[in-house]
C-alpha atoms as a PDB file:
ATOM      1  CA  UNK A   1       0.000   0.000   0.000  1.00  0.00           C
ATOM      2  CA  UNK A   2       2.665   2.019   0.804  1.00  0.00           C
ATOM      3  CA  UNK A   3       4.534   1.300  -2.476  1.00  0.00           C
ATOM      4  CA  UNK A   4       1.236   2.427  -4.232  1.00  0.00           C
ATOM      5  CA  UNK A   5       0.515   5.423  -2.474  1.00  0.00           C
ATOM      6  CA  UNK A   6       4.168   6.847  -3.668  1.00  0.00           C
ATOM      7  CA  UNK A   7       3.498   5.882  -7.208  1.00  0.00           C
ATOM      8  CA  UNK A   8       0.206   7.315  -7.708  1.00  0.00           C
ATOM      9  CA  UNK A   9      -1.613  10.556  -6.836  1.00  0.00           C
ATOM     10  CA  UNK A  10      -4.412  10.830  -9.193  1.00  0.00           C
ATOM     11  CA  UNK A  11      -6.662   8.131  -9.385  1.00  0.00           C
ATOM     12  CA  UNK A  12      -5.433   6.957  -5.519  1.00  0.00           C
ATOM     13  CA  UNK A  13      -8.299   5.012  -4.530  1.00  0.00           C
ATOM     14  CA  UNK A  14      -8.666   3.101  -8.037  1.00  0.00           C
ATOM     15  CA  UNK A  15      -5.115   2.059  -7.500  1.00  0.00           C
ATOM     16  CA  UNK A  16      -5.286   1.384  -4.174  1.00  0.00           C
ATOM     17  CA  UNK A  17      -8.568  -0.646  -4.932  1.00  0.00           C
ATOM     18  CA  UNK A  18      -6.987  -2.926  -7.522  1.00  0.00           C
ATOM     19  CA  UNK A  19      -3.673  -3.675  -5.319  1.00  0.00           C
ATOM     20  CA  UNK A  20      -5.862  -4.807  -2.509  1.00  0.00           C
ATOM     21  CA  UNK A  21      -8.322  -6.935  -4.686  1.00  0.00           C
ATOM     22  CA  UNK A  22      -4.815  -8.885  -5.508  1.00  0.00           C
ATOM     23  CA  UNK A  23      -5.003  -9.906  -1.944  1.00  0.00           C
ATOM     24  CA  UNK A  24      -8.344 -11.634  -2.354  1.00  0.00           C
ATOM     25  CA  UNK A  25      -7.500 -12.785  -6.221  1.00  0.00           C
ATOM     26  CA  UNK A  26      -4.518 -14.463  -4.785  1.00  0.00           C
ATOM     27  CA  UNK A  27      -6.363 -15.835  -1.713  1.00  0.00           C
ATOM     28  CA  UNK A  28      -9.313 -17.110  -3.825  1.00  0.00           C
ATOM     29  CA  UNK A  29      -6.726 -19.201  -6.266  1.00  0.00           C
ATOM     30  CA  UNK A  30      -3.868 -20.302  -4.210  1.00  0.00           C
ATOM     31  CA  UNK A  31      -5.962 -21.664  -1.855  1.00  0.00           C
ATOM     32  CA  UNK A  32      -7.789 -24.281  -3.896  1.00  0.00           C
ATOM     33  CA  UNK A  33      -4.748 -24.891  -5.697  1.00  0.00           C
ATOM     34  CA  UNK A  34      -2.722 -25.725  -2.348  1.00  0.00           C
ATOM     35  CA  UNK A  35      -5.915 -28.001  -0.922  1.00  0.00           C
ATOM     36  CA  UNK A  36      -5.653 -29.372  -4.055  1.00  0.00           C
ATOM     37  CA  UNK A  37      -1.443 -30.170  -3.827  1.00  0.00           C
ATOM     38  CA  UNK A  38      -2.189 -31.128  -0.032  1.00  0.00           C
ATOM     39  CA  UNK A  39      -4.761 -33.895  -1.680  1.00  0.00           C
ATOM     40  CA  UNK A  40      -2.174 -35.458  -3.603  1.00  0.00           C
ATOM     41  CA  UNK A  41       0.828 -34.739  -2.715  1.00  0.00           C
ATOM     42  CA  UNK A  42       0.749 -34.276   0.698  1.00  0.00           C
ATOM     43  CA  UNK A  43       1.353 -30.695   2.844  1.00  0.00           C
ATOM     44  CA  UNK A  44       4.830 -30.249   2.177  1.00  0.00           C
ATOM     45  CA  UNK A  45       4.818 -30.459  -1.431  1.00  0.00           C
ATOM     46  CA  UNK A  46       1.318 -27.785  -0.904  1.00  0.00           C
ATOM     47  CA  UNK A  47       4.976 -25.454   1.081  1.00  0.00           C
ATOM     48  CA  UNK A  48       7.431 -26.070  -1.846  1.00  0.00           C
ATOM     49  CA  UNK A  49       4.952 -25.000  -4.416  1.00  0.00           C
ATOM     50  CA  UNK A  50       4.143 -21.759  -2.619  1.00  0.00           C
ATOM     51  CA  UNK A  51       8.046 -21.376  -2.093  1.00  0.00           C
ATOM     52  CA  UNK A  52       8.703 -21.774  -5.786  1.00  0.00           C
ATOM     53  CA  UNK A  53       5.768 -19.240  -7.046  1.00  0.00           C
ATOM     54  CA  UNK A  54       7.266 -16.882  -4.571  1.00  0.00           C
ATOM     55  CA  UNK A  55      10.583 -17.018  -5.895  1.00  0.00           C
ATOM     56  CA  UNK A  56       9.367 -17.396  -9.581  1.00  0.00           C
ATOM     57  CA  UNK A  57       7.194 -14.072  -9.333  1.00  0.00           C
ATOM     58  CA  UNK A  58       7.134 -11.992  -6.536  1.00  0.00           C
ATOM     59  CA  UNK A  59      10.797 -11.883  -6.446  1.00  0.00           C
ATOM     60  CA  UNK A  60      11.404 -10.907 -10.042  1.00  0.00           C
ATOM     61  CA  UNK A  61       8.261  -8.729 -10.573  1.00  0.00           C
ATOM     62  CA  UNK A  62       9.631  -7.043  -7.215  1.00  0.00           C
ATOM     63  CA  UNK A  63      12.851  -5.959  -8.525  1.00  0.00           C
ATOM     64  CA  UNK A  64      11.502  -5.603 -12.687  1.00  0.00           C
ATOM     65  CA  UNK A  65       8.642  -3.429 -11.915  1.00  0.00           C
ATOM     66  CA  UNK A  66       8.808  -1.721  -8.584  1.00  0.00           C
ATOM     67  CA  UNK A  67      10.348   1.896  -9.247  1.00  0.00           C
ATOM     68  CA  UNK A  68      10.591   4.571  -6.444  1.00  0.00           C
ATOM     69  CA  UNK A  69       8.564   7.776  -6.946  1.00  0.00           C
ATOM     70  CA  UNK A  70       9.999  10.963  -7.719  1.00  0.00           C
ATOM     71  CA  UNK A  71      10.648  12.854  -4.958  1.00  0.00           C
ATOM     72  CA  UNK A  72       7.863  15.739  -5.748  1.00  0.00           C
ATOM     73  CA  UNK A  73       5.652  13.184  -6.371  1.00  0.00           C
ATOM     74  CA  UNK A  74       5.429  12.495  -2.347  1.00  0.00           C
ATOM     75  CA  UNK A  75       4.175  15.970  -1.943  1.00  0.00           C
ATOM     76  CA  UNK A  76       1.575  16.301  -4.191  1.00  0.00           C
ATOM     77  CA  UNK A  77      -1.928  16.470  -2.636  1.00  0.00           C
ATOM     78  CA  UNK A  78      -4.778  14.365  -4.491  1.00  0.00           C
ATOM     79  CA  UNK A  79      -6.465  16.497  -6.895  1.00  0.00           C
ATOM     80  CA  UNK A  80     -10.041  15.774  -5.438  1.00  0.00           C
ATOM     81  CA  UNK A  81      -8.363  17.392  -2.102  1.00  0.00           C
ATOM     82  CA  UNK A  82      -6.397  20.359  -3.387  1.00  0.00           C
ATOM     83  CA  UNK A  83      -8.868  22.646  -4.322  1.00  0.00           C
ATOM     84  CA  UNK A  84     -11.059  21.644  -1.612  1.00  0.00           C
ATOM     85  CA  UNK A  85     -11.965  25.126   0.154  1.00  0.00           C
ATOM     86  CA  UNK A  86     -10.852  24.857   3.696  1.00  0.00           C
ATOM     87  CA  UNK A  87      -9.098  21.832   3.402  1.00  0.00           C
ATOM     88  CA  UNK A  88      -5.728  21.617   5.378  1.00  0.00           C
ATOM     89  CA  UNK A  89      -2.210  22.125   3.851  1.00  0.00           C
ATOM     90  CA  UNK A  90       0.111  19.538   2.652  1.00  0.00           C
ATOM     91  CA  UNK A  91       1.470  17.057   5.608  1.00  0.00           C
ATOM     92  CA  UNK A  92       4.395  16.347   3.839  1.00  0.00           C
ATOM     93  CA  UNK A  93       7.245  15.964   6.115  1.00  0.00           C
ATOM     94  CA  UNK A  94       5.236  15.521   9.126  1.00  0.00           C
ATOM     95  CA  UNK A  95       7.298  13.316  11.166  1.00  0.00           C
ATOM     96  CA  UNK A  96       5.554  10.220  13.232  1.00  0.00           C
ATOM     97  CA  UNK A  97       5.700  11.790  16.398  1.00  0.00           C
ATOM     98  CA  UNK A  98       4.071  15.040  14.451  1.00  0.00           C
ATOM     99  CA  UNK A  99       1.736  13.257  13.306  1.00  0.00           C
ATOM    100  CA  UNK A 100       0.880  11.378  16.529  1.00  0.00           C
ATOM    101  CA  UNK A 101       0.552  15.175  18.354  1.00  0.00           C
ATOM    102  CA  UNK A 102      -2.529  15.204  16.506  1.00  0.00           C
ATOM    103  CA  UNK A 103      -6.162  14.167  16.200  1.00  0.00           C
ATOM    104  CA  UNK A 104      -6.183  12.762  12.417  1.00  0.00           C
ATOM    105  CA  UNK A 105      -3.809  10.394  13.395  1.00  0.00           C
ATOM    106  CA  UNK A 106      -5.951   8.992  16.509  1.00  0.00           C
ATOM    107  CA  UNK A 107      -9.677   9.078  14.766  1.00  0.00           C
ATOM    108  CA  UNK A 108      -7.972   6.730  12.112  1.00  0.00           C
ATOM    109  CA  UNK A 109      -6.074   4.768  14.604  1.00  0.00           C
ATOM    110  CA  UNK A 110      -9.399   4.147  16.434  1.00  0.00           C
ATOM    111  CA  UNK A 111     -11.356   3.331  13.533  1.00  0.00           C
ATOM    112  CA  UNK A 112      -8.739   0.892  12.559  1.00  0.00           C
ATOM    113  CA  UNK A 113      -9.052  -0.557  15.745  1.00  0.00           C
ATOM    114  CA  UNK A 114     -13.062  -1.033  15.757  1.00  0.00           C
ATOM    115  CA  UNK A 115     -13.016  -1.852  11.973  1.00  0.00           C
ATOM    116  CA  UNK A 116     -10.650  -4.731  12.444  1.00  0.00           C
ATOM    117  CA  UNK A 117     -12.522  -5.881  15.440  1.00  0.00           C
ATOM    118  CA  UNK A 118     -15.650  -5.737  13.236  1.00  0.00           C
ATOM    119  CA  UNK A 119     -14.566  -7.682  10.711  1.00  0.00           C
ATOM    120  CA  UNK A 120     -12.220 -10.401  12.184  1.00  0.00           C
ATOM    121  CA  UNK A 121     -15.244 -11.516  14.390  1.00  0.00           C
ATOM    122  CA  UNK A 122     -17.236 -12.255  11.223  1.00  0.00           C
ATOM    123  CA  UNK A 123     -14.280 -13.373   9.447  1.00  0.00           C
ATOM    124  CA  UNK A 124     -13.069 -15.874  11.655  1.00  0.00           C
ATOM    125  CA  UNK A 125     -16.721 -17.355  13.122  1.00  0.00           C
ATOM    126  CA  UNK A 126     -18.959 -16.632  10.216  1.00  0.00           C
ATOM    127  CA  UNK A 127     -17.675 -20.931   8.854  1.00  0.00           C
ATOM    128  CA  UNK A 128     -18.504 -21.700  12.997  1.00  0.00           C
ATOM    129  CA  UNK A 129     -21.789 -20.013  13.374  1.00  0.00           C
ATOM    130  CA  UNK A 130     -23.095 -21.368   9.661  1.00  0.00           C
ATOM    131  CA  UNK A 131     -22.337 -25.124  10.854  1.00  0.00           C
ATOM    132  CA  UNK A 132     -23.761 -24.196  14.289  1.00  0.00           C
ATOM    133  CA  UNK A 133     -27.121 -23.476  12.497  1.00  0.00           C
ATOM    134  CA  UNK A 134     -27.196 -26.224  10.646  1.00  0.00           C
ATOM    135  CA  UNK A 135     -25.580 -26.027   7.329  1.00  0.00           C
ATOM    136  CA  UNK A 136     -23.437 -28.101   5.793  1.00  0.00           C
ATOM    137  CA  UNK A 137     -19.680 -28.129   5.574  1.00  0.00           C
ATOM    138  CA  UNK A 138     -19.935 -27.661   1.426  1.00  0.00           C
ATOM    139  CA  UNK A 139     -22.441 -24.681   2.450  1.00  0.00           C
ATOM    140  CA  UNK A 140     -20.277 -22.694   4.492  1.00  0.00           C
ATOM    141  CA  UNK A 141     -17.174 -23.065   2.442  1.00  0.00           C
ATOM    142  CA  UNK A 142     -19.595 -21.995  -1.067  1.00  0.00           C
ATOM    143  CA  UNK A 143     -20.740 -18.942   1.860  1.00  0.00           C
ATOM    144  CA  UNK A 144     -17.016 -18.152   2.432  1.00  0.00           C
ATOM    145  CA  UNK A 145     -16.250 -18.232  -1.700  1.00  0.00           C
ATOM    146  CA  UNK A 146     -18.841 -16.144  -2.575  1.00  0.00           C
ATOM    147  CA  UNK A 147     -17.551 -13.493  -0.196  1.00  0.00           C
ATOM    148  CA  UNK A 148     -14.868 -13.836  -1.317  1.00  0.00           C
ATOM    149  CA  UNK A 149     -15.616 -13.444  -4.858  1.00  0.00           C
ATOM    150  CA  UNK A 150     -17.451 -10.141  -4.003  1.00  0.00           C
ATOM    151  CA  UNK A 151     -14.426  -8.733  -2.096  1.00  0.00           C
ATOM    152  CA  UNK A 152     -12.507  -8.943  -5.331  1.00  0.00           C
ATOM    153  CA  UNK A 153     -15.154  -7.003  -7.039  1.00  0.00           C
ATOM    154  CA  UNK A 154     -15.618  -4.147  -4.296  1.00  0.00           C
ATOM    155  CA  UNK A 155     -12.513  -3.390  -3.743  1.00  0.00           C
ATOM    156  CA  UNK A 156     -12.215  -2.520  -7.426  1.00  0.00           C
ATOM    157  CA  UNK A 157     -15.736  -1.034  -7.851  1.00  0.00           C
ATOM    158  CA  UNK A 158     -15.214   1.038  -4.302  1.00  0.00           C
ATOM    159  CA  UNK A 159     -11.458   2.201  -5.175  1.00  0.00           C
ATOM    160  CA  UNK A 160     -13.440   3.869  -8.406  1.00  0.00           C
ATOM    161  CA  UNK A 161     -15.909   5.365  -6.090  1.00  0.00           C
ATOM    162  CA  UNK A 162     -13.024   6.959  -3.392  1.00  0.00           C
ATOM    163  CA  UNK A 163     -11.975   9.410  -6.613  1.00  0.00           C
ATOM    164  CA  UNK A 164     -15.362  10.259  -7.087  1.00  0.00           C
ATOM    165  CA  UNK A 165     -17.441  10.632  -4.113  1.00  0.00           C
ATOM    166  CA  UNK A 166     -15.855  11.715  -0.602  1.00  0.00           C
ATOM    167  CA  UNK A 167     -13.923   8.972   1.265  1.00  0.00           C
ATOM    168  CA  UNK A 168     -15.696   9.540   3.796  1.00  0.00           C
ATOM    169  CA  UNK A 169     -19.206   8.747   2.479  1.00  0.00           C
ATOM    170  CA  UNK A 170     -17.878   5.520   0.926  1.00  0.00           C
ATOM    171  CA  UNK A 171     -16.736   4.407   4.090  1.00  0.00           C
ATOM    172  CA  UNK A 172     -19.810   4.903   5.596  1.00  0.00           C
ATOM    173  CA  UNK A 173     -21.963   3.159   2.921  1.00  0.00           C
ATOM    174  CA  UNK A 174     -19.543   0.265   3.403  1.00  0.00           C
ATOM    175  CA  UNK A 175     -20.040   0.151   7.182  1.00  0.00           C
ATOM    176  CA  UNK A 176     -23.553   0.341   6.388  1.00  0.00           C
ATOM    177  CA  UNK A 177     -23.671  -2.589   4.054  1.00  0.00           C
ATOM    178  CA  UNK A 178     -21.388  -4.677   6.987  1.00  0.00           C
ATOM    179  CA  UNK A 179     -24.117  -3.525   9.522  1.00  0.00           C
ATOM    180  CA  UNK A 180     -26.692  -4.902   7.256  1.00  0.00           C
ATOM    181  CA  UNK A 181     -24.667  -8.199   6.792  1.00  0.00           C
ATOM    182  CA  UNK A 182     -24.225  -8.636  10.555  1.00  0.00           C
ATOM    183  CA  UNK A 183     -28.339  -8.305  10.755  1.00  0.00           C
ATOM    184  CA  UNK A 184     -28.844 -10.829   8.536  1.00  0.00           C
ATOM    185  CA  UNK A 185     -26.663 -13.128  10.629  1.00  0.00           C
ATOM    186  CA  UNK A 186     -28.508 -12.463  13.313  1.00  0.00           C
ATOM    187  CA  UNK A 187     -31.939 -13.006  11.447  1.00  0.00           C
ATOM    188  CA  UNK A 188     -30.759 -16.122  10.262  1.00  0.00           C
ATOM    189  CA  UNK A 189     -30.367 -17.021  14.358  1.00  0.00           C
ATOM    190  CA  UNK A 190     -34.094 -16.561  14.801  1.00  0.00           C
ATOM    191  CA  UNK A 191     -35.550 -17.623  11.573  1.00  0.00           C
ATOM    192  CA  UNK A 192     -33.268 -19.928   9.356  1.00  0.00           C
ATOM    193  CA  UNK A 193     -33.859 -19.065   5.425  1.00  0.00           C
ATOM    194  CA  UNK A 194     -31.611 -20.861   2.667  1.00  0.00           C
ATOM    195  CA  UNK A 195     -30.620 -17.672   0.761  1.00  0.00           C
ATOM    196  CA  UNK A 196     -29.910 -15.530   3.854  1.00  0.00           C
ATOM    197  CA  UNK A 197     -26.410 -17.078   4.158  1.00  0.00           C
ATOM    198  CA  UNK A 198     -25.512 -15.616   0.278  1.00  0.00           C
ATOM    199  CA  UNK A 199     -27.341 -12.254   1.089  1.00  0.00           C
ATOM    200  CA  UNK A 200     -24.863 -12.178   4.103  1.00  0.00           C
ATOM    201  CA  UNK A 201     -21.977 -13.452   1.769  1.00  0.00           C
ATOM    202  CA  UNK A 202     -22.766 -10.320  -0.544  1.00  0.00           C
ATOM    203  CA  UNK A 203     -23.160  -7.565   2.139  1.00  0.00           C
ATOM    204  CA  UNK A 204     -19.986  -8.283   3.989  1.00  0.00           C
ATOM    205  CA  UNK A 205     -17.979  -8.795   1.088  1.00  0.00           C
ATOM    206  CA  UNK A 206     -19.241  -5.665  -0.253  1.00  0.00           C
ATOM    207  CA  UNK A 207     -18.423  -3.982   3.211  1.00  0.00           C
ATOM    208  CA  UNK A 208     -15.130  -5.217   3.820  1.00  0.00           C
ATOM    209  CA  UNK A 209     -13.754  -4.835   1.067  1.00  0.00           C
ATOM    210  CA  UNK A 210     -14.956  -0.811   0.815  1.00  0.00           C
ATOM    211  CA  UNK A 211     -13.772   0.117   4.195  1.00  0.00           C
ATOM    212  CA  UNK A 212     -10.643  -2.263   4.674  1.00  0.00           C
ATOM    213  CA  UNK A 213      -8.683  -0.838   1.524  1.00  0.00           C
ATOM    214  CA  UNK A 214     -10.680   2.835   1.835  1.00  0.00           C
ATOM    215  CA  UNK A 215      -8.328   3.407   4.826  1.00  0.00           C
ATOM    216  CA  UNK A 216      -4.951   4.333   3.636  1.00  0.00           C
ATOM    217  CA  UNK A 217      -6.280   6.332   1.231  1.00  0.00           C
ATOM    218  CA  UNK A 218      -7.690   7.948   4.000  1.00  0.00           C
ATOM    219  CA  UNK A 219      -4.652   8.327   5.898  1.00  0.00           C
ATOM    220  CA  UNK A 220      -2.650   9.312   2.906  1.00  0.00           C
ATOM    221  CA  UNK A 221      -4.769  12.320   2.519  1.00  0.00           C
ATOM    222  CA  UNK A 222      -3.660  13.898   6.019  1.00  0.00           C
ATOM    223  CA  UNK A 223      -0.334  13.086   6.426  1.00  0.00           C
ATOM    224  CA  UNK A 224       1.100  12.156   2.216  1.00  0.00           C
ATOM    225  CA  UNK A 225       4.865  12.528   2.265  1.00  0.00           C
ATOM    226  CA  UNK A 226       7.985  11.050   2.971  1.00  0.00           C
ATOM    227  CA  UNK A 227       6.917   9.784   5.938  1.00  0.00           C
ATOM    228  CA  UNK A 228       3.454   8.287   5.250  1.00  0.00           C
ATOM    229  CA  UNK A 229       5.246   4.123   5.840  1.00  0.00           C
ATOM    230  CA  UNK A 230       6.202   4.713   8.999  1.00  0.00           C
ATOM    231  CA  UNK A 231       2.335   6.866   9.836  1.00  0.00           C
ATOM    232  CA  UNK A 232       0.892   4.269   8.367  1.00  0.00           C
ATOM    233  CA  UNK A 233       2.390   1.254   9.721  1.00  0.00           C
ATOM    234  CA  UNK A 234       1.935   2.839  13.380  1.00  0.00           C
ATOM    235  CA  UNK A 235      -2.026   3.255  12.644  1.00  0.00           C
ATOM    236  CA  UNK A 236      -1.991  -0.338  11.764  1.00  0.00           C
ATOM    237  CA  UNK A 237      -1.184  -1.735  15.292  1.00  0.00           C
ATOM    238  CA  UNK A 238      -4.534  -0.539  16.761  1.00  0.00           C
ATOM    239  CA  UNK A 239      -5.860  -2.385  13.719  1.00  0.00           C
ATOM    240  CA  UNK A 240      -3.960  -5.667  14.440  1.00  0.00           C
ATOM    241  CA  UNK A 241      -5.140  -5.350  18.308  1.00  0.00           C
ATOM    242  CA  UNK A 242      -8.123  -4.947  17.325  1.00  0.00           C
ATOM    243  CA  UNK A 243      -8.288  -8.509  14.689  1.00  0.00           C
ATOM    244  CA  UNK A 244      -7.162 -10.046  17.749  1.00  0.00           C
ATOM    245  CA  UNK A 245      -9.359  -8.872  20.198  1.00  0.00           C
ATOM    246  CA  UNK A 246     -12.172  -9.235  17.690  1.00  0.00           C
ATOM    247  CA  UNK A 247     -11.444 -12.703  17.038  1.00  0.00           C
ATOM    248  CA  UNK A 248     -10.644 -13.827  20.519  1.00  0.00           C
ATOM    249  CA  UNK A 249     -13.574 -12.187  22.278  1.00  0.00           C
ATOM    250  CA  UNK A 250     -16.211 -13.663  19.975  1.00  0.00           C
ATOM    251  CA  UNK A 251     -14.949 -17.356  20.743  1.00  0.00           C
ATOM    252  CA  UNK A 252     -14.838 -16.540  24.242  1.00  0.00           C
ATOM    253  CA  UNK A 253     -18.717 -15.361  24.388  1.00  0.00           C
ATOM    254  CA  UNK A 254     -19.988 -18.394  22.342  1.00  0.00           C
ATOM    255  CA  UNK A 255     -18.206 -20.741  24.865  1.00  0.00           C
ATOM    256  CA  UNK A 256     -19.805 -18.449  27.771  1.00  0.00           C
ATOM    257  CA  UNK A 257     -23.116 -18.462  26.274  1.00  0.00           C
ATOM    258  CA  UNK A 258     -23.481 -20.778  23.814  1.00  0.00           C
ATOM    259  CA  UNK A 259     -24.514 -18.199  21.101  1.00  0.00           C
ATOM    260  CA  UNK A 260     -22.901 -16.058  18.661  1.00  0.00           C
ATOM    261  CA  UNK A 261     -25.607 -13.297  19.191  1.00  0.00           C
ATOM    262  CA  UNK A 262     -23.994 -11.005  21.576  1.00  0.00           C
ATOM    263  CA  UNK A 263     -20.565 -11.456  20.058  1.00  0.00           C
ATOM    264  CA  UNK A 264     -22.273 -10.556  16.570  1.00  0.00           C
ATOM    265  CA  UNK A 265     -23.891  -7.502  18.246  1.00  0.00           C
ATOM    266  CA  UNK A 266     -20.409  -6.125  19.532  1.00  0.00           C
ATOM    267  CA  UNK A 267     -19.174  -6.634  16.301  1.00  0.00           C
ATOM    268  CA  UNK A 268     -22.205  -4.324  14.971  1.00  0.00           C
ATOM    269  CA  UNK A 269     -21.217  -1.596  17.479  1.00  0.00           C
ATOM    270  CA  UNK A 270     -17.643  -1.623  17.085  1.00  0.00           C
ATOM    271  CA  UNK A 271     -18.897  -0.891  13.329  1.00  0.00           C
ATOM    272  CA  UNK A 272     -21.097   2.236  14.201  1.00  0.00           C
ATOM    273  CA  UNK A 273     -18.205   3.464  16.992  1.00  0.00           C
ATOM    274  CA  UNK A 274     -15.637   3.163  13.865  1.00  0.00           C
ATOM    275  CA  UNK A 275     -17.873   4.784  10.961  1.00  0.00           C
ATOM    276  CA  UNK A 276     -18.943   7.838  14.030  1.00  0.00           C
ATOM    277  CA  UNK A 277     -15.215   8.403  14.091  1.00  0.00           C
ATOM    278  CA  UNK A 278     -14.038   8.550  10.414  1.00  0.00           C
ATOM    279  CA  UNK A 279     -17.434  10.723   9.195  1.00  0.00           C
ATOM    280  CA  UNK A 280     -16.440  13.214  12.335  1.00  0.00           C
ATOM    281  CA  UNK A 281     -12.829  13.399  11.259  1.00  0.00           C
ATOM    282  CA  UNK A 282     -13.833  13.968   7.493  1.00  0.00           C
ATOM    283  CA  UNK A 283     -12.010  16.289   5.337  1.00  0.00           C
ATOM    284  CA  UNK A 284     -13.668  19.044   2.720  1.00  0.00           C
ATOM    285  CA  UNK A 285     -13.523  18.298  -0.516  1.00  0.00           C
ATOM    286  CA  UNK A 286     -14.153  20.069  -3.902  1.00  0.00           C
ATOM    287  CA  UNK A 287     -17.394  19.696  -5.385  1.00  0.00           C
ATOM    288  CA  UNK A 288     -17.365  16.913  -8.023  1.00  0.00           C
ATOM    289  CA  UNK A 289     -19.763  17.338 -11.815  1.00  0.00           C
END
């Protein structure tokens, strides 16, 4: 992200968008391909073929492609920012501890933190809580693919929306269409319906995938420069507390209570706390045609 951030300031969220769908591209073919190896081969031949894609692409594209970005070009505001009456000078050159001295920095940090904790309770249960209502192995897994599949296309789609709508307002749509996601879990607790697992499959992947790669384009509008890496990376230890946390404390509540519905309904406020943070922390922007 960093890497991407440097290289590009018009058209930011596109790029950032179609970087992070690589994630999920990657995640939705390597991983049938390795179950696959494991099948026939066994689990360390699954290892050696992941070492030798590494080292036949990621290695070479690495040092072929990658190019450092001009120096100027870590200055340069976004163009949907620049003109933006009211909107606050260039960061460049703000150090981390500069940074950290002010409020930007800790609305992000904090919606990082509530975000992750959002989404790695649903990302880590939602294969638990599917075959604790009933549904087959074969269902969950499809469940988990079609998510998936519509992280891909949001994080595409929504990177094309960050350079035309506010940040902001994308982020909070997203939220909304995780909120509506975590609902439907919870309806399908009281009332199990065969297509409510896709609808859920849809609306999170359409959430996540808006809000997880909408935030450091987000970040890179306050604080772009030379220092953004290091801004960034700090940011993204409330984000990893929070996956952990998130993770952790939904297990813990279904073995205190035998449900997922109180775990699910953190998650869902952890989700309003982190969207209340990053619409009060907005920035102005010029008026798009």
């Amino acid at each position: 992200m960093v890497l991407v951030q440097r290289q590009f300031t018009q058209r930011l969220g596109l790029a950032l968008g179609i970087a992070g769908a690589g994630i999920d591209l990657g995640i939705f073919l390597v991983v049938p391909l390795c179950q696959a190896v494991m099948d026939s081969f066994g689990w360390r031949w699954a290892f050696r073929a992941l070492s030798g894609l590494s080292a036949a692409w990621i290695l070479p594209g690495t040092w072929l492609l990658v190019r450092e970005a001009p120096a100027a070009a870590l200055l340069e505001r976004p163009a949907e920012l620049a003109s933006a009456p009211g909107a606050p000078g260039p960061a460049a050159d703000m150090s981390l501890a500069a940074a950290m001295a002010t409020l930007s920095f800790w609305v992000l940090a904090g919606a990082t933190f509530f975000g992750n904790l959002r989404s790695q309770t649903l990302h880590v249960h939602q294969a638990a809580f599917l075959v604790d209502h009933d549904a087959t192995p074969m269902l969950a897994a499809s469940v988990v693919s079609v998510a998936g599949a519509s992280i891909i296309i949001g994080k595409t789609g929504g990177g094309w929306l960050w350079d035309l709508f506010p940040r902001e307002a994308v982020y909070v749509l997203g939220m909304a269409s995780m909120l509506a996601g975590i609902g439907v879990f919870l309806g399908m607790a009281a009332s199990p319906t065969p297509w409510l697992p896709y609808a859920y499959a849809v609306l999170f992947g359409a959430g996540y995938s808006v809000t997880a790669s909408l935030m450091p384009a987000m970040v890179s509008d306050r604080f772009r420069g030379r220092h953004f890496g290091s801004i960034f990376g700090v940011t993204q230890i409330g984000g990893a507390a929070g996956s952990a946390l998130g993770a952790w404390q939904a297990g813990h509540l279904f073995d205190v209570t035998g449900s997922y519905v109180l775990a699910f309904t953190l998650a869902g406020a952890a989700a309003l706390v982190a969207t209340t943070a990053v619409w009060a922390g907005r920035l102005p922007r010029r008026q798009h045609p």
